[in-house]
Protein backbone atom coordinates (compact mmCIF):
# COMPACT_ATOMS: atom_id res chain seq x y z
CA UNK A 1 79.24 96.13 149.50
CA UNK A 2 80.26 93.22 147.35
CA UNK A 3 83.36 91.62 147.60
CA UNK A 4 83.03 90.19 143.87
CA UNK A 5 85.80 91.37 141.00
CA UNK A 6 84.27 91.32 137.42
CA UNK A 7 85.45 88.79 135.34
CA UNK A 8 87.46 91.26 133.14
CA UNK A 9 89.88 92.89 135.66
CA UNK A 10 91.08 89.63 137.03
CA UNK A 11 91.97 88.38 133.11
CA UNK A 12 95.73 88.47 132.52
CA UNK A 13 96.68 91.15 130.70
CA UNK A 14 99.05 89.69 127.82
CA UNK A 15 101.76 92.26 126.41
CA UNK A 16 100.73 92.41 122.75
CA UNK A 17 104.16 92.04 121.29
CA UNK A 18 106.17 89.47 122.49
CA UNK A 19 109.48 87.69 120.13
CA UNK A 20 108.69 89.59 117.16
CA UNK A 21 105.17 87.88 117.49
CA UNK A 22 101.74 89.56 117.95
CA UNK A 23 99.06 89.36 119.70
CA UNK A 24 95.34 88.96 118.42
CA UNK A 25 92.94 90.88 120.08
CA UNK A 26 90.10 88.69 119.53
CA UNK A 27 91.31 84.95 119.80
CA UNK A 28 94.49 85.70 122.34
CA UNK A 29 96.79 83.88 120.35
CA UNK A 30 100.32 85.00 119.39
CA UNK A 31 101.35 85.06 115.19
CA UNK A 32 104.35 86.34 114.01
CA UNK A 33 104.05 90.11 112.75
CA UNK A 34 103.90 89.20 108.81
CA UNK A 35 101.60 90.19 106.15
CA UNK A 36 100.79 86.28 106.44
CA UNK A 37 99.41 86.44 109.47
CA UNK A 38 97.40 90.38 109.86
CA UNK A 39 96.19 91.92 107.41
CA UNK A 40 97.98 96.09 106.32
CA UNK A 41 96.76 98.75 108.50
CA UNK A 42 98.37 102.17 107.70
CA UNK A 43 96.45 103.93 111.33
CA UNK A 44 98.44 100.99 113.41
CA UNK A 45 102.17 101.78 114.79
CA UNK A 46 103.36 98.26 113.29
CA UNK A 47 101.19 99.08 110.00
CA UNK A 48 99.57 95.90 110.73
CA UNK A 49 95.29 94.87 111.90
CA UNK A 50 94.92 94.11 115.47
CA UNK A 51 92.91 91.13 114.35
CA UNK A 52 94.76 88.13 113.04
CA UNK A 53 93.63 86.89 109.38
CA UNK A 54 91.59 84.11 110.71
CA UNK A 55 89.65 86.44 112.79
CA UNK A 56 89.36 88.39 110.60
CA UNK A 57 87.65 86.13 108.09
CA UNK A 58 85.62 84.61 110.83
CA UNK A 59 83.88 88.13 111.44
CA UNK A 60 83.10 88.92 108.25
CA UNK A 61 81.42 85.62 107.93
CA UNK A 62 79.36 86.27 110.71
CA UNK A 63 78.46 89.61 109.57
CA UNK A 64 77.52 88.51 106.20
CA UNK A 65 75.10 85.97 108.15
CA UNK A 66 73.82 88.30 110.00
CA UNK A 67 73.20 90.73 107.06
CA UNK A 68 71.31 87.99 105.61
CA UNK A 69 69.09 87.06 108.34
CA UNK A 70 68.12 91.06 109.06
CA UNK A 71 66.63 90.89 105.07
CA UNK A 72 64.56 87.86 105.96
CA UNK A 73 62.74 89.83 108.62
């Protein structure tokens, strides 16, 4: 039997509020918990995204590339 740990379980686990800041669950980093910062999210407890706005923007670039690469094929 192995004595390795994956990668995942020995990551710290960061509390995801912390001084009226949140945390983003893609980049790790802590914004304050404004409409500046996460997008409106009605199904969330603090009616705020669990991705920050940058994120946010970041994925749906990469989506729309990817989008447009699967019609070149």
């Amino acid at each position: 039997m192995s004595d390795h740990t994956p990668s995942h379980e020995n990551k710290l686990i960061k509390p995801k509020h912390k001084d009226n800041k949140k945390l983003c669950c893609k980049c790790d980093n802590y914004y304050e918990m404004t409409s500046e910062f996460f997008s409106k999210n009605s199904d969330s407890a603090d009616k705020l995204d669990n991705r920050c706005k940058i994120c946010y923007k970041k994925y749906g670039q990469e989506f729309d590339a990817r989008l447009f690469l699967e019609q070149l094929i």
